[in-house]
ModelCIF file with pLDDT and N, C-alpha, C, O atoms, coordinates in Angstrom:
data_MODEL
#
_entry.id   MODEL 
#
_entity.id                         1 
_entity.type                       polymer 
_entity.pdbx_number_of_molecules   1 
#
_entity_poly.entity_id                      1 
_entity_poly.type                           'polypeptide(L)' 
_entity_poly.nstd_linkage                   no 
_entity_poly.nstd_monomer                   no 
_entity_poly.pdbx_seq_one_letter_code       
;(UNK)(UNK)(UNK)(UNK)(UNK)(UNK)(UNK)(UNK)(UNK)(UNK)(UNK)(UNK)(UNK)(UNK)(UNK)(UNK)
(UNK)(UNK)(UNK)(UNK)(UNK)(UNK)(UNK)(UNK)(UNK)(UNK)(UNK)(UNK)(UNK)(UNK)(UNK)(UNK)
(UNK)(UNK)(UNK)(UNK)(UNK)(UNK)(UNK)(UNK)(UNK)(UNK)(UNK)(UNK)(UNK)(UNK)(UNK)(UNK)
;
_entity_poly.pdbx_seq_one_letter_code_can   XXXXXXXXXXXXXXXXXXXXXXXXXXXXXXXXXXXXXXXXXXXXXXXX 
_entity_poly.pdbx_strand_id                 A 
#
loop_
_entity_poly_seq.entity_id 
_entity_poly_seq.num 
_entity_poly_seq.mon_id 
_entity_poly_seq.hetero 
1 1  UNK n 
1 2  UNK n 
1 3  UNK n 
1 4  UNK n 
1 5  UNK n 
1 6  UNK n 
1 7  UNK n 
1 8  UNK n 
1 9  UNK n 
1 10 UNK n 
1 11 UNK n 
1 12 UNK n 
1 13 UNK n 
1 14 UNK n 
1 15 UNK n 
1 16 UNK n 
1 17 UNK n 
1 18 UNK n 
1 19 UNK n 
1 20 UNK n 
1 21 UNK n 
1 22 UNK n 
1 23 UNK n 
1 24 UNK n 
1 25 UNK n 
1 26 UNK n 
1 27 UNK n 
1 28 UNK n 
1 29 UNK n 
1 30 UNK n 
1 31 UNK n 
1 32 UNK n 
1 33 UNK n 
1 34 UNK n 
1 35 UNK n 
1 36 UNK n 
1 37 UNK n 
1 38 UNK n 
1 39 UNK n 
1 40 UNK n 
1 41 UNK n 
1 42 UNK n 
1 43 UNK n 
1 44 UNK n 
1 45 UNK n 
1 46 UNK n 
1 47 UNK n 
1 48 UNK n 
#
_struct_asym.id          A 
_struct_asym.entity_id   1 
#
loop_
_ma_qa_metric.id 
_ma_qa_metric.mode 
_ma_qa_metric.name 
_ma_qa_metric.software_group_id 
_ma_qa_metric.type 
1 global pLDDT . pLDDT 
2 local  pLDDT . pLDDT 
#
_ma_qa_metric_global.metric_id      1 
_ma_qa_metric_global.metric_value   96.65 
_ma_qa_metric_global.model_id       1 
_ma_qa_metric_global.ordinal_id     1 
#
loop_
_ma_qa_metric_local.label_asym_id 
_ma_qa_metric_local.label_comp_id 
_ma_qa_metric_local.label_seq_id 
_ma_qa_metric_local.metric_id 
_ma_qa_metric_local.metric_value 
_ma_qa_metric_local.model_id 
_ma_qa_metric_local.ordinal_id 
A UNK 1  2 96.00 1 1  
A UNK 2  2 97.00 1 2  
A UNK 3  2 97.00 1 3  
A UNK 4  2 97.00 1 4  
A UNK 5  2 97.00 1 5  
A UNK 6  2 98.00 1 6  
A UNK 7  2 98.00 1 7  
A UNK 8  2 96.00 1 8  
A UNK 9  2 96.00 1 9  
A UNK 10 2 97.00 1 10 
A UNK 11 2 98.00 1 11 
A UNK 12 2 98.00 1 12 
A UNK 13 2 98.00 1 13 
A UNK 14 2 98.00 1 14 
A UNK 15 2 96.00 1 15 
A UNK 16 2 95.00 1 16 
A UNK 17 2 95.00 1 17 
A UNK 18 2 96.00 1 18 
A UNK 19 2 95.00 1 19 
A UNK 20 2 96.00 1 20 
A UNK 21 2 97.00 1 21 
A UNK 22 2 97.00 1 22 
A UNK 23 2 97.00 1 23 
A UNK 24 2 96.00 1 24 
A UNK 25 2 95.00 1 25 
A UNK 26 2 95.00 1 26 
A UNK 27 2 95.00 1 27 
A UNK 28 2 96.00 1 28 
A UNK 29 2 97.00 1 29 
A UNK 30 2 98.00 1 30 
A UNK 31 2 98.00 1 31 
A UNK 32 2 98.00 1 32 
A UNK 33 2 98.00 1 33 
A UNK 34 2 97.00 1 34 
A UNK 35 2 97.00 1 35 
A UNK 36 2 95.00 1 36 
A UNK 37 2 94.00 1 37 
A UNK 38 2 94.00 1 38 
A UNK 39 2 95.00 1 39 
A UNK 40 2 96.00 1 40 
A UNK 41 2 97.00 1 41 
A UNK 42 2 97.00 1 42 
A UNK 43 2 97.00 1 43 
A UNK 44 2 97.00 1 44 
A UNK 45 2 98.00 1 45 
A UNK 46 2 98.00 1 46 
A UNK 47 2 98.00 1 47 
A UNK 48 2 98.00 1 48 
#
loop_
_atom_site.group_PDB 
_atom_site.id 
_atom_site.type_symbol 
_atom_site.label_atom_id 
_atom_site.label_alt_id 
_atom_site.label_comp_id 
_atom_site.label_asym_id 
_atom_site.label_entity_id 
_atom_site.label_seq_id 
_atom_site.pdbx_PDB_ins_code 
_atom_site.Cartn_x 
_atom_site.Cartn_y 
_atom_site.Cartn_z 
_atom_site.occupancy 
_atom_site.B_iso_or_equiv 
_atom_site.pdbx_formal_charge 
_atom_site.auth_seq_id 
_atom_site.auth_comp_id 
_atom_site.auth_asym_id 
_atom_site.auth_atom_id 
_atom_site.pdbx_PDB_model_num 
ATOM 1   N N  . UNK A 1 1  ? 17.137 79.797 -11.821 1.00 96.00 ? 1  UNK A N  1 
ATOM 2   C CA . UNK A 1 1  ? 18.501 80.076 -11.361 1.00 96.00 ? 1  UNK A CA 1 
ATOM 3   C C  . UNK A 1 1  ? 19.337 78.793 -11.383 1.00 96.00 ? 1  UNK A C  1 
ATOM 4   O O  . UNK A 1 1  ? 20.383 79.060 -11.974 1.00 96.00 ? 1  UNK A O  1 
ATOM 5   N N  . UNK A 1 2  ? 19.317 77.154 -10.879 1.00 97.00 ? 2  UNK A N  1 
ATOM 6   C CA . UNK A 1 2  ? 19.326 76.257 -10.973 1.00 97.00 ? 2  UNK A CA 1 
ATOM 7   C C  . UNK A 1 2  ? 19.613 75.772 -12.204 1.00 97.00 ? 2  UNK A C  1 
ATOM 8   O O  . UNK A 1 2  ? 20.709 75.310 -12.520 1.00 97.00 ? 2  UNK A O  1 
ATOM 9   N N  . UNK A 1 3  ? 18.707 75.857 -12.880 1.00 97.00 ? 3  UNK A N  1 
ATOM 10  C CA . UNK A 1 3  ? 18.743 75.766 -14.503 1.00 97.00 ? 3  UNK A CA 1 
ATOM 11  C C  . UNK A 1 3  ? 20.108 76.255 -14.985 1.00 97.00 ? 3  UNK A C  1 
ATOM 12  O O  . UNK A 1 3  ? 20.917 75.520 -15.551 1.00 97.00 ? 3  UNK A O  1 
ATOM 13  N N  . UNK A 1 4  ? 20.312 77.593 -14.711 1.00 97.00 ? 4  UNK A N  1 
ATOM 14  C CA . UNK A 1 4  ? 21.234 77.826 -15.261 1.00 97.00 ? 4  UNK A CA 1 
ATOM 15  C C  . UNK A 1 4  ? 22.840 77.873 -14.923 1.00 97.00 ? 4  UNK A C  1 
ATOM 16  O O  . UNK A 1 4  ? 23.885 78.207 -15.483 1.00 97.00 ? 4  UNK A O  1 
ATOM 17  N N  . UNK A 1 5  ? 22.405 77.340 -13.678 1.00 97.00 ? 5  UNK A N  1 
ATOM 18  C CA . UNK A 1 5  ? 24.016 76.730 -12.716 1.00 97.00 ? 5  UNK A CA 1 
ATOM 19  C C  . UNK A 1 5  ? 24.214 75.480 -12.969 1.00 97.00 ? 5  UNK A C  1 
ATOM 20  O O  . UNK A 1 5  ? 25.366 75.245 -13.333 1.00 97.00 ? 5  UNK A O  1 
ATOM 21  N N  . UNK A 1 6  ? 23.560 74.637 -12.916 1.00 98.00 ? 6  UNK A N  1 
ATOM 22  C CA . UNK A 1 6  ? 23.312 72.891 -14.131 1.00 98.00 ? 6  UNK A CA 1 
ATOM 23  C C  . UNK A 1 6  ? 23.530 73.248 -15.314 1.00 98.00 ? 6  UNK A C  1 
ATOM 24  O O  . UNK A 1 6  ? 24.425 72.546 -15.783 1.00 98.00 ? 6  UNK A O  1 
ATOM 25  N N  . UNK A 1 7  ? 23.163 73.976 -16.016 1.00 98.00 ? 7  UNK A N  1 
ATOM 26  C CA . UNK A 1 7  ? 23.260 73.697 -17.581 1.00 98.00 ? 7  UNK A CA 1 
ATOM 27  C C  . UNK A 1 7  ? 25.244 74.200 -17.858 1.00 98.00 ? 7  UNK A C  1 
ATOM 28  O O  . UNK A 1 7  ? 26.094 73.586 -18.503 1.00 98.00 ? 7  UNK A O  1 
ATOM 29  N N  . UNK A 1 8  ? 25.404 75.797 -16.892 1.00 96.00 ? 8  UNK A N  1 
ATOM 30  C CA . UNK A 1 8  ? 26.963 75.566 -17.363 1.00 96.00 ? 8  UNK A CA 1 
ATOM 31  C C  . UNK A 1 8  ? 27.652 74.481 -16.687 1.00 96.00 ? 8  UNK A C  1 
ATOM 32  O O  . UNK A 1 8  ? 28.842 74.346 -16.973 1.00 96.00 ? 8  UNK A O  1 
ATOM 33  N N  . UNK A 1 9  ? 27.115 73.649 -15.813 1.00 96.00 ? 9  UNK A N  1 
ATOM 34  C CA . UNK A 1 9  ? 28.388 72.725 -14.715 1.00 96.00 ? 9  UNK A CA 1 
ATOM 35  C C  . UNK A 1 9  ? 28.031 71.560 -16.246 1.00 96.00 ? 9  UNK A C  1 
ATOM 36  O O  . UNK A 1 9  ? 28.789 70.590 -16.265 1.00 96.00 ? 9  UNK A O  1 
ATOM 37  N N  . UNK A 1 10 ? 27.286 71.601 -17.095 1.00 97.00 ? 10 UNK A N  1 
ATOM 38  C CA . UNK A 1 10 ? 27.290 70.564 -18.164 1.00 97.00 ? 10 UNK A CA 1 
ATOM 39  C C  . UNK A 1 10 ? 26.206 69.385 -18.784 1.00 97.00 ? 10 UNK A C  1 
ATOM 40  O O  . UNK A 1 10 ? 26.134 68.598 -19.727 1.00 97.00 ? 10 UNK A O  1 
ATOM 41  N N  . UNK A 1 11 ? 25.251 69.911 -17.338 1.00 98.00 ? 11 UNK A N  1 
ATOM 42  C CA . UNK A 1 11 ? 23.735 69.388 -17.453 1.00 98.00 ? 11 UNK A CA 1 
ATOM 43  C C  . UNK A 1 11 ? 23.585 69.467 -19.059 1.00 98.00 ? 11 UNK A C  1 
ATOM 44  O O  . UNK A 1 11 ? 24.291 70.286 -19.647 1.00 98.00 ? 11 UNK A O  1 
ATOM 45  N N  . UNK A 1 12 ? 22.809 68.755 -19.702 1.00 98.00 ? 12 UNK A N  1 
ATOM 46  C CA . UNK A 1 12 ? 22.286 68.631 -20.867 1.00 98.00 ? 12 UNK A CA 1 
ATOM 47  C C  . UNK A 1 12 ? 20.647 68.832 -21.063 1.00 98.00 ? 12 UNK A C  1 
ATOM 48  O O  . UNK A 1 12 ? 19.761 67.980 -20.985 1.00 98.00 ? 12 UNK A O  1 
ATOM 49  N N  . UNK A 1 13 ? 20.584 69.762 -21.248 1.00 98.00 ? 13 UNK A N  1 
ATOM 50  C CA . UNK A 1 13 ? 18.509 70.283 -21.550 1.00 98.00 ? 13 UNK A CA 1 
ATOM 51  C C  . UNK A 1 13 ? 18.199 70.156 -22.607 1.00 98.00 ? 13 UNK A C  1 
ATOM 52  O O  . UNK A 1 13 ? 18.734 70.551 -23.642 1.00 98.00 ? 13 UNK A O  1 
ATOM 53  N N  . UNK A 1 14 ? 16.466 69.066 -22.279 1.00 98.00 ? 14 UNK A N  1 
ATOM 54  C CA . UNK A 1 14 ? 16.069 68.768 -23.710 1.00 98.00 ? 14 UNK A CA 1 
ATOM 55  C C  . UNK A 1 14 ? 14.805 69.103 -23.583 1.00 98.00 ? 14 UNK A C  1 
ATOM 56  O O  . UNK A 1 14 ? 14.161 68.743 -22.598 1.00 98.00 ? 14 UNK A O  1 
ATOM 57  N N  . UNK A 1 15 ? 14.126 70.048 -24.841 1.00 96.00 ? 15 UNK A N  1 
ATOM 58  C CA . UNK A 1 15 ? 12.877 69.982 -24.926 1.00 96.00 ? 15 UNK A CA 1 
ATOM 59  C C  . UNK A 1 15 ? 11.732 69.136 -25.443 1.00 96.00 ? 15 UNK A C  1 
ATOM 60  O O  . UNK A 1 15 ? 11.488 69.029 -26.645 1.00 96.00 ? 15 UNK A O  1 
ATOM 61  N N  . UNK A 1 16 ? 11.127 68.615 -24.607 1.00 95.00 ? 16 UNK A N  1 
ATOM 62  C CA . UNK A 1 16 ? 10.339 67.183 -25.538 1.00 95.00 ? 16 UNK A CA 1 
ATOM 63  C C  . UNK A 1 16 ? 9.057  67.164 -24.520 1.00 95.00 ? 16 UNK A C  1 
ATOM 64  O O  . UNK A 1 16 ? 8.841  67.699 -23.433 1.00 95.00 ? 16 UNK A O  1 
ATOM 65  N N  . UNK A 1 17 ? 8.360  66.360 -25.318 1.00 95.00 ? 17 UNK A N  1 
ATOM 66  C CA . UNK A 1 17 ? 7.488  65.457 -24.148 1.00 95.00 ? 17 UNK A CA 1 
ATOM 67  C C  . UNK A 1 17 ? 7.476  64.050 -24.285 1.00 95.00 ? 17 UNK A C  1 
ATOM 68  O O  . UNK A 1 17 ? 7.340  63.493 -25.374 1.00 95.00 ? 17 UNK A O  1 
ATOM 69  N N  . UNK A 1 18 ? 7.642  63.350 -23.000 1.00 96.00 ? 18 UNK A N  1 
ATOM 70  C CA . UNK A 1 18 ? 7.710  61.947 -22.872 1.00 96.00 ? 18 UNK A CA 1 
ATOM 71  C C  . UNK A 1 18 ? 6.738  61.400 -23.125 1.00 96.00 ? 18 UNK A C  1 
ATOM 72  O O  . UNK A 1 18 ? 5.902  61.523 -22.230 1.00 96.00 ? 18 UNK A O  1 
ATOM 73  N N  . UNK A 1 19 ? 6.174  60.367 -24.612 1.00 95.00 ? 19 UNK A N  1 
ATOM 74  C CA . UNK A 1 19 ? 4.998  59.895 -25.006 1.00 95.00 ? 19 UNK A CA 1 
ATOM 75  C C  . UNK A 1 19 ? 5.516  58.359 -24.091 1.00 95.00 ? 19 UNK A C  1 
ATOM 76  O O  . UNK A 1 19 ? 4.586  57.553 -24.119 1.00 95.00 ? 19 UNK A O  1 
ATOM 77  N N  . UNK A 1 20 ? 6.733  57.823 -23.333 1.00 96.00 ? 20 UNK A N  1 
ATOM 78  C CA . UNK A 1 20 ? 6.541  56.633 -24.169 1.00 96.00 ? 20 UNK A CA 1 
ATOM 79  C C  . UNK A 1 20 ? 7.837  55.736 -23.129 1.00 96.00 ? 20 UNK A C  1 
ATOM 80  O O  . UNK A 1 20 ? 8.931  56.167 -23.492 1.00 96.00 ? 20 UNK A O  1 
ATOM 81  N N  . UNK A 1 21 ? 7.972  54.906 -22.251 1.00 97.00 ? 21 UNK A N  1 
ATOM 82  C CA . UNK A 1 21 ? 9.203  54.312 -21.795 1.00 97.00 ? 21 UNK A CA 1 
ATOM 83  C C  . UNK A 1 21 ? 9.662  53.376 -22.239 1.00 97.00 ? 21 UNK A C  1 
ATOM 84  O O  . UNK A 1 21 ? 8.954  53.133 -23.217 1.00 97.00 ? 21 UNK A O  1 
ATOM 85  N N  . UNK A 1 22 ? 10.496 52.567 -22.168 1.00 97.00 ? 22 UNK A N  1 
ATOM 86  C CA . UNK A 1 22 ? 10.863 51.202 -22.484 1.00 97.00 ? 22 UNK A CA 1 
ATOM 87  C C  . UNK A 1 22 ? 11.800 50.400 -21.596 1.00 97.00 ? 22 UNK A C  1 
ATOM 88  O O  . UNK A 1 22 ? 13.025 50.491 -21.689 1.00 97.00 ? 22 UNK A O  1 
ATOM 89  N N  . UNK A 1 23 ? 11.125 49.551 -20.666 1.00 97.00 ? 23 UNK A N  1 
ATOM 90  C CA . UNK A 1 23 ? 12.273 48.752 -19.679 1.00 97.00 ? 23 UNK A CA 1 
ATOM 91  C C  . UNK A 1 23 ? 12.545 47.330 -19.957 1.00 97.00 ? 23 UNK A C  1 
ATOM 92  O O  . UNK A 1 23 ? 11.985 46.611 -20.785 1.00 97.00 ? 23 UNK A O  1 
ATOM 93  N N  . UNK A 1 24 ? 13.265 47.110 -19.333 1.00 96.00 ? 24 UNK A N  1 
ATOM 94  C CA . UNK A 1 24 ? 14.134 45.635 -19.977 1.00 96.00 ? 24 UNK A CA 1 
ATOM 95  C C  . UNK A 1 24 ? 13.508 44.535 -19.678 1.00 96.00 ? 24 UNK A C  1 
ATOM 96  O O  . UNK A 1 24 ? 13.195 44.607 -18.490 1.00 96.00 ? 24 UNK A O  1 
ATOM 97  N N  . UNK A 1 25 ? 13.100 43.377 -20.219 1.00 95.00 ? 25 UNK A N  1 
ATOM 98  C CA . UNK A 1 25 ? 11.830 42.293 -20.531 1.00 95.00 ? 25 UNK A CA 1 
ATOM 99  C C  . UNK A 1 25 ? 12.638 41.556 -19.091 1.00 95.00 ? 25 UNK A C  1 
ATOM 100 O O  . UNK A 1 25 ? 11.894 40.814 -18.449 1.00 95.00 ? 25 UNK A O  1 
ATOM 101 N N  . UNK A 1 26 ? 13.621 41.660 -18.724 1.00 95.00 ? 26 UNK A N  1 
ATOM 102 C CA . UNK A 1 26 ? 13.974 40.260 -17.569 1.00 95.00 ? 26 UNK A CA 1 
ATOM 103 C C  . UNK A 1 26 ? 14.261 41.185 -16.386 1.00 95.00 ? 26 UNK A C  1 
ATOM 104 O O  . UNK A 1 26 ? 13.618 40.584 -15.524 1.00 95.00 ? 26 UNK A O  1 
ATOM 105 N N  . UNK A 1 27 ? 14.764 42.186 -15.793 1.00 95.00 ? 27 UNK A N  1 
ATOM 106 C CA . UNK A 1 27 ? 15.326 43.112 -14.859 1.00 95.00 ? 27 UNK A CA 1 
ATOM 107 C C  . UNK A 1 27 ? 14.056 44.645 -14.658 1.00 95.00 ? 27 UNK A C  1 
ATOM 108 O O  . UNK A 1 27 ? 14.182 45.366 -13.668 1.00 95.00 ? 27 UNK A O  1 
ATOM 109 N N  . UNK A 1 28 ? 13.187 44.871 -15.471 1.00 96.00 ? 28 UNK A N  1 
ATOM 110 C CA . UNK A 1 28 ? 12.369 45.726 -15.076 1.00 96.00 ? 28 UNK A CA 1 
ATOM 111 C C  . UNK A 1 28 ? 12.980 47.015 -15.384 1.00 96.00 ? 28 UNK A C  1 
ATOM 112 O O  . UNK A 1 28 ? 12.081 47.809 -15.659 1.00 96.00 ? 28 UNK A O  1 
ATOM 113 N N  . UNK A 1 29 ? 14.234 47.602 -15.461 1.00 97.00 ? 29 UNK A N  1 
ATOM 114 C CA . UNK A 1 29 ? 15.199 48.520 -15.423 1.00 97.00 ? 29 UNK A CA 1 
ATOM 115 C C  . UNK A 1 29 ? 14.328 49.045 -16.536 1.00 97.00 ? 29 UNK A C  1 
ATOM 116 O O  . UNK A 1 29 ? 13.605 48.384 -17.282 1.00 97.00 ? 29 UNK A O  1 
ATOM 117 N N  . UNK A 1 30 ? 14.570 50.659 -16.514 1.00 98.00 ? 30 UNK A N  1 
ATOM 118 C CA . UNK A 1 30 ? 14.248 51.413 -17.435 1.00 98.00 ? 30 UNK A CA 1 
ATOM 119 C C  . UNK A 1 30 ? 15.322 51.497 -18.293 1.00 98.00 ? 30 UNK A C  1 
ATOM 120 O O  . UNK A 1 30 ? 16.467 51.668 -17.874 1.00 98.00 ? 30 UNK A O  1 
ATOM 121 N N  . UNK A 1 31 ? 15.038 51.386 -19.493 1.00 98.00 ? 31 UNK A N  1 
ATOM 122 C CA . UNK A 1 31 ? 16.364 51.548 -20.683 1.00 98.00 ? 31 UNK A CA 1 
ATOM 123 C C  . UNK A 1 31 ? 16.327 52.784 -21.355 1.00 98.00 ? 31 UNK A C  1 
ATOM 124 O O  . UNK A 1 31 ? 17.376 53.220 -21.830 1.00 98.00 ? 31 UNK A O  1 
ATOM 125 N N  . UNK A 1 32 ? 15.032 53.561 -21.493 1.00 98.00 ? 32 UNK A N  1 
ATOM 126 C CA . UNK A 1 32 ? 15.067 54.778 -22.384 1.00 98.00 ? 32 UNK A CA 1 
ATOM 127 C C  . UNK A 1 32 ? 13.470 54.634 -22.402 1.00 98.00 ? 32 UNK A C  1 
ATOM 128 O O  . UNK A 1 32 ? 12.607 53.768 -22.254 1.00 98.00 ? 32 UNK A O  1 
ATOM 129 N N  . UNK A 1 33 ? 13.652 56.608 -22.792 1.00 98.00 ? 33 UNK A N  1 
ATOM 130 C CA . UNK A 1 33 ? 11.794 57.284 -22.653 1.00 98.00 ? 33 UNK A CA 1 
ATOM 131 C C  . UNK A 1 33 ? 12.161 58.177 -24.075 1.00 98.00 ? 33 UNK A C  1 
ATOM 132 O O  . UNK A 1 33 ? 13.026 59.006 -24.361 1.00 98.00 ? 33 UNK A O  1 
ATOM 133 N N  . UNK A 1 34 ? 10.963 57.510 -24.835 1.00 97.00 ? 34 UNK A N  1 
ATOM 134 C CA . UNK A 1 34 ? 10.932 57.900 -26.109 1.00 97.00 ? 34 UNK A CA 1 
ATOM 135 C C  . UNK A 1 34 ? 9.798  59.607 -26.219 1.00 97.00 ? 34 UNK A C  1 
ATOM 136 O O  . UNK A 1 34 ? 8.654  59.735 -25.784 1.00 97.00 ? 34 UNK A O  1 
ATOM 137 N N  . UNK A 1 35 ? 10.591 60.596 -26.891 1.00 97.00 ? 35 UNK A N  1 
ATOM 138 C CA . UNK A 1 35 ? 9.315  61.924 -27.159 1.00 97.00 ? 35 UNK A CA 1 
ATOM 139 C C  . UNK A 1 35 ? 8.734  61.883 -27.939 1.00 97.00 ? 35 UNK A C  1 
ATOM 140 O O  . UNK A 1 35 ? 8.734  60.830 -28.576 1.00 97.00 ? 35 UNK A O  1 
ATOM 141 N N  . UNK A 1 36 ? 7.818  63.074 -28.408 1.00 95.00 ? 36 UNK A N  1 
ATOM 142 C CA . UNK A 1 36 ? 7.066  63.082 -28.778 1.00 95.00 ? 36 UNK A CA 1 
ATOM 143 C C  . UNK A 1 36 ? 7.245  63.638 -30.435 1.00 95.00 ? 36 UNK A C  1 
ATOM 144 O O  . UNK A 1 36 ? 6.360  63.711 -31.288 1.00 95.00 ? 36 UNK A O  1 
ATOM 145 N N  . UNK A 1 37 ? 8.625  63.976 -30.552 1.00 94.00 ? 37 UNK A N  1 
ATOM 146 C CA . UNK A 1 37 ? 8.647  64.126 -31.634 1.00 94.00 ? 37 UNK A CA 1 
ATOM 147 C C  . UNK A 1 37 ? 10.007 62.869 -32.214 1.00 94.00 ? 37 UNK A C  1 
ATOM 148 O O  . UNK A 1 37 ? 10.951 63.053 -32.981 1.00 94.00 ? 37 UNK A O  1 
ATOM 149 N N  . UNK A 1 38 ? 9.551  61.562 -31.425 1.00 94.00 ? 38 UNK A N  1 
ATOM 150 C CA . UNK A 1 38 ? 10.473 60.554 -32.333 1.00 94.00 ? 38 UNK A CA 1 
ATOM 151 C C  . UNK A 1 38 ? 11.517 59.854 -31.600 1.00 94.00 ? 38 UNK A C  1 
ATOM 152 O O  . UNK A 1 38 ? 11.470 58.626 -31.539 1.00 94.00 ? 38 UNK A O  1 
ATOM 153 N N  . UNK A 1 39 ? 12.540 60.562 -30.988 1.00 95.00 ? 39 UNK A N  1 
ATOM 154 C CA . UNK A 1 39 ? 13.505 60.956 -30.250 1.00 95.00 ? 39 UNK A CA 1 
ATOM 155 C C  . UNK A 1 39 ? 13.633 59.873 -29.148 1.00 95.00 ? 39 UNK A C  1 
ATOM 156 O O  . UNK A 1 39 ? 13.018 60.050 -28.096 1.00 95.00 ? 39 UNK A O  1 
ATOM 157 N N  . UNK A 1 40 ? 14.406 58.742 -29.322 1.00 96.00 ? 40 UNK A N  1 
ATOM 158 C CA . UNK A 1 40 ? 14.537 58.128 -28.049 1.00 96.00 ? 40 UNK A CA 1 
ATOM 159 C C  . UNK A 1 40 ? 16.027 58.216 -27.106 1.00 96.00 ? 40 UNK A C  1 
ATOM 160 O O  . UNK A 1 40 ? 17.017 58.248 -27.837 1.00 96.00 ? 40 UNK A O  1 
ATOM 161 N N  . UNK A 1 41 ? 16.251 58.248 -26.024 1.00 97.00 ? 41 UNK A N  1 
ATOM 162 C CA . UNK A 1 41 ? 16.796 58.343 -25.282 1.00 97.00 ? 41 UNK A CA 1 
ATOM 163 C C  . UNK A 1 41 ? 17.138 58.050 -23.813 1.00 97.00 ? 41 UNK A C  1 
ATOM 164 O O  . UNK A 1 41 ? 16.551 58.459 -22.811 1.00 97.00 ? 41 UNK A O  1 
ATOM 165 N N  . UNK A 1 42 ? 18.364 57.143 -23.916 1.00 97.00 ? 42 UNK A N  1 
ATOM 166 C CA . UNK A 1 42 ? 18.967 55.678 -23.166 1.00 97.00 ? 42 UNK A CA 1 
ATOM 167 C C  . UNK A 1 42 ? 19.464 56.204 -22.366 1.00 97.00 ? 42 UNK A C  1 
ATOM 168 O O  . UNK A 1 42 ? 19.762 57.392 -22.490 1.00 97.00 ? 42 UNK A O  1 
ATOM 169 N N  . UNK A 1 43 ? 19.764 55.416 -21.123 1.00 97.00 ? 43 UNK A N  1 
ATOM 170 C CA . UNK A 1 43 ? 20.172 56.190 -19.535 1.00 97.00 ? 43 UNK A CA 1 
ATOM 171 C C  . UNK A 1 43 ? 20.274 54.855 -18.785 1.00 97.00 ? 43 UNK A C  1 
ATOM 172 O O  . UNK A 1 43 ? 19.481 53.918 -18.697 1.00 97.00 ? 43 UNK A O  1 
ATOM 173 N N  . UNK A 1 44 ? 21.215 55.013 -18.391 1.00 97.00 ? 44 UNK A N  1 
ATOM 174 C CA . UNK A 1 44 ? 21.684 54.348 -17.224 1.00 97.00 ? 44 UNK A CA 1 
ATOM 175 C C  . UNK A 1 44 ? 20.696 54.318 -16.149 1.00 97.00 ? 44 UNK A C  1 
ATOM 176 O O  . UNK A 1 44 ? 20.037 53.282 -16.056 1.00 97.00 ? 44 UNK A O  1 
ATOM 177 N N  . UNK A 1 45 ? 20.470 55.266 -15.319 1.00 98.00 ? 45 UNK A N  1 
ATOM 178 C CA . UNK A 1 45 ? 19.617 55.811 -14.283 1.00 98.00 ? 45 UNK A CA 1 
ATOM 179 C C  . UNK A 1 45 ? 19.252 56.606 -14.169 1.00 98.00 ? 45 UNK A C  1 
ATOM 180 O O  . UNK A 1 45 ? 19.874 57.667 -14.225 1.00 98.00 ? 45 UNK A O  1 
ATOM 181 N N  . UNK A 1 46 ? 17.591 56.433 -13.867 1.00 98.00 ? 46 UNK A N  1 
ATOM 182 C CA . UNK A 1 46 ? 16.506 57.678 -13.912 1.00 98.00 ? 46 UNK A CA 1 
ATOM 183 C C  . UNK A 1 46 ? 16.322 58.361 -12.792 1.00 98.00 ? 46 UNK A C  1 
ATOM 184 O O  . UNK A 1 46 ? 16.508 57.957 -11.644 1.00 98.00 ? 46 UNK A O  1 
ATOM 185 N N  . UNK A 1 47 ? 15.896 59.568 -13.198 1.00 98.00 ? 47 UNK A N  1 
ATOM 186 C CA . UNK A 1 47 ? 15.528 60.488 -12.164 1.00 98.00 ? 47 UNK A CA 1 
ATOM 187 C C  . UNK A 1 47 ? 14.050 61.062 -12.310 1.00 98.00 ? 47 UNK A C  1 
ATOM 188 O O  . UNK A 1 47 ? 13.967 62.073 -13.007 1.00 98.00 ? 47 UNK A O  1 
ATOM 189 N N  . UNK A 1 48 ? 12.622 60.468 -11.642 1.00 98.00 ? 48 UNK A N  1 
ATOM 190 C CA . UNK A 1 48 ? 11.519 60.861 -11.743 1.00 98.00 ? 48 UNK A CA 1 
ATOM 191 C C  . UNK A 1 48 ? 10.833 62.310 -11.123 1.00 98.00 ? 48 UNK A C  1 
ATOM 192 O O  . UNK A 1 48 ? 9.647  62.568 -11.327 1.00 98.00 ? 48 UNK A O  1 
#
């Protein structure tokens, strides 16, 4: 139900699986979580 009250307010849904993170060599910050089919994808701030 959620799902689909997020996705019209503009949420963006992706199907993947996360093989893979990458955070920044001096600050620790997460920069982007790469899938499993290739696909990487950058973010400001995560939500675990």
């Amino acid at each position: 139900f959620l799902s689909k009250f997020a996705q019209q307010k503009g949420v963006r849904r992706i199907e993947g699986k996360i093989v893979n993170a990458r955070s920044d060599s001096l600050t620790g910050n997460i920069l982007s979580v790469s899938l499993e089919n290739g696909q990487d994808i950058e973010g400001d701030f995560f939500v675990d």
